[in-house]
C-alpha atoms as a PDB file:
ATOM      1  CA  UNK A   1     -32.240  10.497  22.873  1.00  0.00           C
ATOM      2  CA  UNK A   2     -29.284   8.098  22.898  1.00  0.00           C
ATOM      3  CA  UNK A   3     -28.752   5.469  20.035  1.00  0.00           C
ATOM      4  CA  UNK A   4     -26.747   2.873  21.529  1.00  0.00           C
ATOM      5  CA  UNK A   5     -25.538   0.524  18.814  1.00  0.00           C
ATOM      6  CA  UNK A   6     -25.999  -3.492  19.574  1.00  0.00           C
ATOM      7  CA  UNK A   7     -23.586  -5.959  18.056  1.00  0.00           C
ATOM      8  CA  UNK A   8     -22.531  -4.415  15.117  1.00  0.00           C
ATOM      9  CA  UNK A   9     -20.955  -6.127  12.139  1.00  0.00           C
ATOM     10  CA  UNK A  10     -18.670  -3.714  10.939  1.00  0.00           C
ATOM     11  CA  UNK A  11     -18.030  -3.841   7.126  1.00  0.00           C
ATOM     12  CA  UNK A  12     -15.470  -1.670   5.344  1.00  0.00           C
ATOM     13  CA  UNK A  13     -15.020  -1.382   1.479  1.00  0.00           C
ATOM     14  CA  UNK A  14     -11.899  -0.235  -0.150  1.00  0.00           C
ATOM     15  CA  UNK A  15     -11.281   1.180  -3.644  1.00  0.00           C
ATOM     16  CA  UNK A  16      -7.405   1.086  -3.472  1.00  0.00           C
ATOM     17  CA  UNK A  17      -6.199   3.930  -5.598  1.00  0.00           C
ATOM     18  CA  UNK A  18      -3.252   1.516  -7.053  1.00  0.00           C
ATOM     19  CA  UNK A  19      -6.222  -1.050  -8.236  1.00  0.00           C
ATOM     20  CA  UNK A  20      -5.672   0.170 -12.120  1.00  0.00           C
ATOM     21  CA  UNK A  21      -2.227  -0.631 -12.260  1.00  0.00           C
ATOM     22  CA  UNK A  22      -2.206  -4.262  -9.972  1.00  0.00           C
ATOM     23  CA  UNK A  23      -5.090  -5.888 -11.305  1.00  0.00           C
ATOM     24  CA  UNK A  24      -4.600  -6.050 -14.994  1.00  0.00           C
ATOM     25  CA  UNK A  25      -1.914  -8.361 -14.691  1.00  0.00           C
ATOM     26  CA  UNK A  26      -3.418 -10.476 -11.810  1.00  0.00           C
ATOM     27  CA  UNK A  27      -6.121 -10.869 -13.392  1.00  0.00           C
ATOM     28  CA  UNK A  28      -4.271 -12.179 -16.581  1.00  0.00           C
ATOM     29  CA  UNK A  29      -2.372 -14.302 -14.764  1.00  0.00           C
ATOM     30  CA  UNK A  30      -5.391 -15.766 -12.781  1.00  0.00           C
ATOM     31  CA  UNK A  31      -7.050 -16.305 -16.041  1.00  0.00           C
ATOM     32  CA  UNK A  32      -4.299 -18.447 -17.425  1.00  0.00           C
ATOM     33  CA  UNK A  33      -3.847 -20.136 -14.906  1.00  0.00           C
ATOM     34  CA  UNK A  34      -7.963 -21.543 -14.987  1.00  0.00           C
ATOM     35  CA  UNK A  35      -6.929 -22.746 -18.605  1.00  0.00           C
ATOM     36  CA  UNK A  36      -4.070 -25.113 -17.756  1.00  0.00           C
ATOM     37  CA  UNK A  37      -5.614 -26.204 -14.152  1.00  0.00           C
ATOM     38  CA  UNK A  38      -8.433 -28.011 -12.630  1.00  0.00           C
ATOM     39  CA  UNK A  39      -9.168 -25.692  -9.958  1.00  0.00           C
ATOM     40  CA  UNK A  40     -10.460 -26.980  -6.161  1.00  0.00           C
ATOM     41  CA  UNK A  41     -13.694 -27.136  -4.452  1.00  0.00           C
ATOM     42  CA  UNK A  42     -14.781 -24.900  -2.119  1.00  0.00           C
ATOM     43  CA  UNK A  43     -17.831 -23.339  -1.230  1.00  0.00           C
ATOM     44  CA  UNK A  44     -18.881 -21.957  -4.991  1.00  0.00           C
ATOM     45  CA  UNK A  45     -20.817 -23.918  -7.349  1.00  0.00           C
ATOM     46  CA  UNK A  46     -19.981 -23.626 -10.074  1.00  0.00           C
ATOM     47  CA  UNK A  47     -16.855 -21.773 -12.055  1.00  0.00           C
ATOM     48  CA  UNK A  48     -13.387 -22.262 -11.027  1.00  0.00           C
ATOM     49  CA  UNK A  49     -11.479 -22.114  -7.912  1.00  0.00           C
ATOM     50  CA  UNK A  50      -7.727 -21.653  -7.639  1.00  0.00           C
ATOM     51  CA  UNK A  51      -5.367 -23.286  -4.955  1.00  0.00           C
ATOM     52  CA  UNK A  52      -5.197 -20.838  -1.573  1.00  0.00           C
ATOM     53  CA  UNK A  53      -2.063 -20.421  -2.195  1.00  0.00           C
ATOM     54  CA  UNK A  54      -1.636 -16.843  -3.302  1.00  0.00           C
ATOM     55  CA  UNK A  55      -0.015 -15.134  -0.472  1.00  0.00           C
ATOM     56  CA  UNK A  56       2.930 -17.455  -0.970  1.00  0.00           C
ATOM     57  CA  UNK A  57       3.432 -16.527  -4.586  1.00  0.00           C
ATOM     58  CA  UNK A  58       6.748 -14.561  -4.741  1.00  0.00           C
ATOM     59  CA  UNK A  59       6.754 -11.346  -6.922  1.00  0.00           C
ATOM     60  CA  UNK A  60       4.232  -9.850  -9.360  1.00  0.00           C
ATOM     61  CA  UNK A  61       1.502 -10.114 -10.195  1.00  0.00           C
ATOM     62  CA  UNK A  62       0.665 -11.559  -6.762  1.00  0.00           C
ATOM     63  CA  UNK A  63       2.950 -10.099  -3.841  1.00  0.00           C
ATOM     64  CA  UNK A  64       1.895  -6.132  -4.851  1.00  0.00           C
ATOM     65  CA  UNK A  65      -1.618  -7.412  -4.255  1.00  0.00           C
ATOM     66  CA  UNK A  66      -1.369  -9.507  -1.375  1.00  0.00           C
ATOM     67  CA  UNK A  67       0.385  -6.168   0.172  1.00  0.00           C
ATOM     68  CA  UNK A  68      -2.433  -4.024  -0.610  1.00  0.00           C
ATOM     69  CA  UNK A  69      -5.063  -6.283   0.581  1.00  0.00           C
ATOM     70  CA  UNK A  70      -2.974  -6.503   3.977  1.00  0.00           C
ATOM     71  CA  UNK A  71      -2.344  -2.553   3.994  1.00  0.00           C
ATOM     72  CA  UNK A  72      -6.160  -2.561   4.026  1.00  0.00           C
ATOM     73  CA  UNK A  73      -7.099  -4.583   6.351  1.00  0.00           C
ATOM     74  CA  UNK A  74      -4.328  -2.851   8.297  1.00  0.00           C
ATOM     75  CA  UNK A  75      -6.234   0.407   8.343  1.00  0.00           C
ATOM     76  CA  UNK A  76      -9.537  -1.477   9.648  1.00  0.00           C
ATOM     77  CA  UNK A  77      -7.249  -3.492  12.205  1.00  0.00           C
ATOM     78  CA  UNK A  78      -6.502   0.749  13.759  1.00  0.00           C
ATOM     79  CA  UNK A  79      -9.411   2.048  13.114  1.00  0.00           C
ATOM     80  CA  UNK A  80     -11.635  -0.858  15.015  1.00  0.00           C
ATOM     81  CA  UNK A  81      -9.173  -0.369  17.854  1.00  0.00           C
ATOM     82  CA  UNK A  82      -8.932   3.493  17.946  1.00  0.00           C
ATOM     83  CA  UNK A  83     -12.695   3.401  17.973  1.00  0.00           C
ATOM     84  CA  UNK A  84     -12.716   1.321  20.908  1.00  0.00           C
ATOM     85  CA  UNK A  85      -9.908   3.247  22.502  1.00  0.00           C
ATOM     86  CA  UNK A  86      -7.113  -0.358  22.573  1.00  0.00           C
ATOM     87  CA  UNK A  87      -3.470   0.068  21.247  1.00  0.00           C
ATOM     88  CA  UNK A  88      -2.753  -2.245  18.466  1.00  0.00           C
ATOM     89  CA  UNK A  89      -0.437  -4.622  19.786  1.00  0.00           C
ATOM     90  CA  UNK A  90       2.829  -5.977  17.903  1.00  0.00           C
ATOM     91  CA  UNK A  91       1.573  -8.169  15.422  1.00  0.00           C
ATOM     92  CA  UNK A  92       1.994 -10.457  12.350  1.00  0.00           C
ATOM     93  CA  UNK A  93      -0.437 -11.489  10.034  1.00  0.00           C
ATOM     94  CA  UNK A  94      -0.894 -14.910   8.739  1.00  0.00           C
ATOM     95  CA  UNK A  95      -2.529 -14.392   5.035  1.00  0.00           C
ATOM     96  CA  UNK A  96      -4.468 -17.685   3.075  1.00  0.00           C
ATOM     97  CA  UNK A  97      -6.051 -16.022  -0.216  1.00  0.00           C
ATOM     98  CA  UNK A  98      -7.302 -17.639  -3.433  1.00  0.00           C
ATOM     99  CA  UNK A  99      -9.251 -16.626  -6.638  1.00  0.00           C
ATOM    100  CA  UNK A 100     -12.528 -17.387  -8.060  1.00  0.00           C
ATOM    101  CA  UNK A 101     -13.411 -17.543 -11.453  1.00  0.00           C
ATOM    102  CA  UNK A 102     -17.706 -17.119 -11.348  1.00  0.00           C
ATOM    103  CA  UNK A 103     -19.143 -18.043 -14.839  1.00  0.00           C
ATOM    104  CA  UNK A 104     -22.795 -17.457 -15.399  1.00  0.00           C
ATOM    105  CA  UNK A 105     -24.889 -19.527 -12.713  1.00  0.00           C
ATOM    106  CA  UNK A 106     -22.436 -19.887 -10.341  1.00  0.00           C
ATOM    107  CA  UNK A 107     -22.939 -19.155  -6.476  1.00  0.00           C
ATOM    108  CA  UNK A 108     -21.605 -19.454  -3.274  1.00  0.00           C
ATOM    109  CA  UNK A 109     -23.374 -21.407  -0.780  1.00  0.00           C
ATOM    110  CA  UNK A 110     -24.116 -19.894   2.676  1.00  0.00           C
ATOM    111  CA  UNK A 111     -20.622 -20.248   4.520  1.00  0.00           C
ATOM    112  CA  UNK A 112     -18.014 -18.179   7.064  1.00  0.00           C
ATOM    113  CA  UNK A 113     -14.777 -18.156   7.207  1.00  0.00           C
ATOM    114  CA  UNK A 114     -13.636 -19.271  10.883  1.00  0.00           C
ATOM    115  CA  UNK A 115     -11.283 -19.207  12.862  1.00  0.00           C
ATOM    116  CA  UNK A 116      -9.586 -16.291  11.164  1.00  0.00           C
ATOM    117  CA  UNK A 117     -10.119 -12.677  11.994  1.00  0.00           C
ATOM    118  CA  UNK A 118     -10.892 -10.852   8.670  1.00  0.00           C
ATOM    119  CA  UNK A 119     -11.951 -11.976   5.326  1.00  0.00           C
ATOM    120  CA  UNK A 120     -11.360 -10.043   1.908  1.00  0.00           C
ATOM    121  CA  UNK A 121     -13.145 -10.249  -1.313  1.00  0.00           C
ATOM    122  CA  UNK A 122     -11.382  -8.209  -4.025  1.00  0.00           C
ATOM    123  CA  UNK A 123     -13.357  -7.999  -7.036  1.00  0.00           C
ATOM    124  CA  UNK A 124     -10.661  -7.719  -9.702  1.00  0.00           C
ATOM    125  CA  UNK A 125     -13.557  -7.550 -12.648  1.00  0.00           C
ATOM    126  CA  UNK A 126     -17.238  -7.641 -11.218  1.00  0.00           C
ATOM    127  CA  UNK A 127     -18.495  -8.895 -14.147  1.00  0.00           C
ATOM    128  CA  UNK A 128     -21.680  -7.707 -15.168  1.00  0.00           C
ATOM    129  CA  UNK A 129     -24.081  -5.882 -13.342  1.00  0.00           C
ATOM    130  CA  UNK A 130     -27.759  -7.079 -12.033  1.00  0.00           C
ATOM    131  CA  UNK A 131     -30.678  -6.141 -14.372  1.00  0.00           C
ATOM    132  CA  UNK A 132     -34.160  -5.651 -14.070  1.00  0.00           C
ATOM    133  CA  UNK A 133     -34.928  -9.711 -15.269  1.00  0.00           C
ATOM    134  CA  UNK A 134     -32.527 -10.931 -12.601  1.00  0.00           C
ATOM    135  CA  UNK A 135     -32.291  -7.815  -9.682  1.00  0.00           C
ATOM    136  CA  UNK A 136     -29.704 -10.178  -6.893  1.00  0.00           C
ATOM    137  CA  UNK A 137     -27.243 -11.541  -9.964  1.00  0.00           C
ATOM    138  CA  UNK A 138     -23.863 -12.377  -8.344  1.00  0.00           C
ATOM    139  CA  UNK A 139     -24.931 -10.233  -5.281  1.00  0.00           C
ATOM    140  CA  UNK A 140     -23.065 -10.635  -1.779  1.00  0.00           C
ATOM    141  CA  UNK A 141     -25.104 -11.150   1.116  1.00  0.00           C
ATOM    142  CA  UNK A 142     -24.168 -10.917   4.520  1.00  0.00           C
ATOM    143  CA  UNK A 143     -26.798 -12.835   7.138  1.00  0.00           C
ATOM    144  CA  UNK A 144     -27.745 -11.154  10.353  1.00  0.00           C
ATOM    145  CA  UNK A 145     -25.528 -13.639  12.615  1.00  0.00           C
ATOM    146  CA  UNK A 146     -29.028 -13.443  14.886  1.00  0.00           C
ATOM    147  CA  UNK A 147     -30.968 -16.129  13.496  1.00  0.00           C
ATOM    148  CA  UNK A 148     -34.609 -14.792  13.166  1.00  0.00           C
ATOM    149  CA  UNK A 149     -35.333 -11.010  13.547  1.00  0.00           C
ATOM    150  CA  UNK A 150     -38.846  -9.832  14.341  1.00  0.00           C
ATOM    151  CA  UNK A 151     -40.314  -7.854  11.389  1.00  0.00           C
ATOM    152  CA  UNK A 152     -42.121  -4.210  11.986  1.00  0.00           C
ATOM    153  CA  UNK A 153     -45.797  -4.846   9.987  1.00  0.00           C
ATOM    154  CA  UNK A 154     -45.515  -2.339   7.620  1.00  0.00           C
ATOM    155  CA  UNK A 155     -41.609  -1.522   8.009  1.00  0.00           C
ATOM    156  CA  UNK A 156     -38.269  -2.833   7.046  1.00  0.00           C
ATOM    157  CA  UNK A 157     -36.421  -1.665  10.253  1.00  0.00           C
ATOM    158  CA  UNK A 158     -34.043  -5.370  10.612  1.00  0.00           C
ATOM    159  CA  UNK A 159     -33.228  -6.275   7.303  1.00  0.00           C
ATOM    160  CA  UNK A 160     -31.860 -10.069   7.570  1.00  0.00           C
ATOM    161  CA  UNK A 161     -29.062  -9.406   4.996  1.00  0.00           C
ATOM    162  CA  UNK A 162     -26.303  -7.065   3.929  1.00  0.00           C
ATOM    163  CA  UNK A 163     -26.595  -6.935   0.158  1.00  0.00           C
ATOM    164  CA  UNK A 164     -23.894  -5.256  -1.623  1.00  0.00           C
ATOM    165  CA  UNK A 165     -23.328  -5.598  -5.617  1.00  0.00           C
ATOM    166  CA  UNK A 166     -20.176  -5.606  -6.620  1.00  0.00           C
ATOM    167  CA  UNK A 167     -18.003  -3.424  -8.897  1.00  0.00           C
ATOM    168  CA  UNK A 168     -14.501  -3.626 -10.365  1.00  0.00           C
ATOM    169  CA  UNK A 169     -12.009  -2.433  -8.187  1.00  0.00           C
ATOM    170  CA  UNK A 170     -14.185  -2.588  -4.693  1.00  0.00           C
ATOM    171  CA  UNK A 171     -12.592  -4.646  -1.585  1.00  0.00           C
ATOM    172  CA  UNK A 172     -14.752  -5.662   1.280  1.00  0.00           C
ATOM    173  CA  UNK A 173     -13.778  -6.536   4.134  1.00  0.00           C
ATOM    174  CA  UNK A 174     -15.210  -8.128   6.891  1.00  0.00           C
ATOM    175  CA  UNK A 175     -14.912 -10.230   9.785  1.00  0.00           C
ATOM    176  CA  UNK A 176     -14.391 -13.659   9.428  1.00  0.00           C
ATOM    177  CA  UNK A 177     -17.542 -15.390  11.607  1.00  0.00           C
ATOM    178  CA  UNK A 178     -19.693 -13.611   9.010  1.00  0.00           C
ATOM    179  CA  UNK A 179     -21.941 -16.108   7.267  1.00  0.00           C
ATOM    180  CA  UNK A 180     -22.638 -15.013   4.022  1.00  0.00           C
ATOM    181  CA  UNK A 181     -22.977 -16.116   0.094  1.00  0.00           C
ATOM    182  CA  UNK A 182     -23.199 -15.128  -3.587  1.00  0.00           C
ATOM    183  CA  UNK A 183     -26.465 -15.245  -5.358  1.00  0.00           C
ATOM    184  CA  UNK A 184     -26.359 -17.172  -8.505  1.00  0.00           C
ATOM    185  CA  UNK A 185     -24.313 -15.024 -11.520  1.00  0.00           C
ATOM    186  CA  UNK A 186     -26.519 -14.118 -14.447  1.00  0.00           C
ATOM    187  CA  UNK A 187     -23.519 -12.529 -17.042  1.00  0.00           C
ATOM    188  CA  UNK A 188     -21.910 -13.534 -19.417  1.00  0.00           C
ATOM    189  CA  UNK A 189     -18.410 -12.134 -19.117  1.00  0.00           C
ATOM    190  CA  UNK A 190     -16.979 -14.373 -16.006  1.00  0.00           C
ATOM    191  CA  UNK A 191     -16.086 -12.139 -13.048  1.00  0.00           C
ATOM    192  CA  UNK A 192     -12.707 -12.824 -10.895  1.00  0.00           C
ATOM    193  CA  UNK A 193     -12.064 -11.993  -7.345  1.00  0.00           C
ATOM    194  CA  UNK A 194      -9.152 -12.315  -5.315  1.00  0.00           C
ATOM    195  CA  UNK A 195     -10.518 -13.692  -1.955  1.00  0.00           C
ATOM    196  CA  UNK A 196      -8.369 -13.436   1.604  1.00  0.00           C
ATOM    197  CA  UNK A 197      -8.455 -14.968   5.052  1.00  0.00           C
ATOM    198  CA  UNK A 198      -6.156 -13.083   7.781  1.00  0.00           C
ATOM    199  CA  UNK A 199      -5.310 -14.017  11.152  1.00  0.00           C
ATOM    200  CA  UNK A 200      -3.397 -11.559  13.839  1.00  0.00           C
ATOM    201  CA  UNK A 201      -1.082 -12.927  15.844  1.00  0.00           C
ATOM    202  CA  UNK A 202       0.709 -10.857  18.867  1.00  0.00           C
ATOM    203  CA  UNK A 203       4.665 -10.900  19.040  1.00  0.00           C
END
């Protein structure tokens, strides 16, 4: 029997070994910086929302991450490719990234992020962990880009959703025409991620 895969989203996650030493002092940076700012909107209800703006911050604490995050996708850029038997052409990557501060009810509504290539979410502290009173707190979900999928009676073969739960240190990445969200947050400790949009351009 051949199993011939049809149009797969391919998602990667990342646990950078470096993680420990970057993100303490991202994250304390990120964290003063909600206390003295408004924040934008976006897609989150909800919590607080810093200007995309990241990737053009020189120096620590932002530049080491920024590198990492493109290092990463990097290594799913060559691995797509070698998969599919392409050369990676000369490139450059043009990087927008933000964070998000999610207090306790905050979401994301249903959204992708088009016209870029890959998106990153780096959770920088998760926050707390899903229980048994609320099972999908501050859970990512990735929709099946198909619209409706015929269910199995009896079986769960097509799940509609991707759900992953975050933890401190993960990075997902994925591609960028993926809708997805973030179910409503139920802890109490606020979590930050460090969110990314990349697009490759050949030179």
């Amino acid at each position: 029997m051949d199993h011939l895969p049809l149009f797969s989203t391919d998602v990667f996650v990342f646990r950078p070994a470096n993680a420990e030493t970057l993100t303490p002092p991202f994250l304390q940076a990120i964290l003063d910086e909600r206390s003295r700012e408004p924040g934008v909107s976006a897609s989150q209800v909800g919590g607080w929302h810093s200007r995309p703006d990241l990737a053009q911050r020189a120096g620590p604490p932002y530049r080491p991450v920024m590198e990492t995050i493109v290092d990463c996708v990097g290594q799913v850029l060559h691995h797509l490719a070698a998969q599919r038997g392409q050369p990676v052409p000369r490139h450059r990557w043009s990087v927008e990234a933000w964070a998000i501060v999610l207090e306790r009810g905050g979401y994301s509504r249903p959204h992708d992020h088009s016209p870029s290539h890959f998106s990153v979410a780096w959770y920088v502290d998760a926050g707390e962990p899903p229980t048994e009173v609320h099972p999908l707190s501050g859970t990512f979900s990735l929709l099946d880009p198909r619209g409706h999928v015929g269910r199995v009676p009896g079986l769960h073969l097509w799940p509609p959703t991707l759900d992953i739960h975050p933890e401190t240190g993960m990075v997902l990445i994925f591609p960028s025409w993926a809708l997805h969200h973030v179910h409503p947050y139920a802890g109490e400790r606020p979590r930050v991620v460090v969110s990314a949009n990349l697009r490759m351009t050949p030179v």
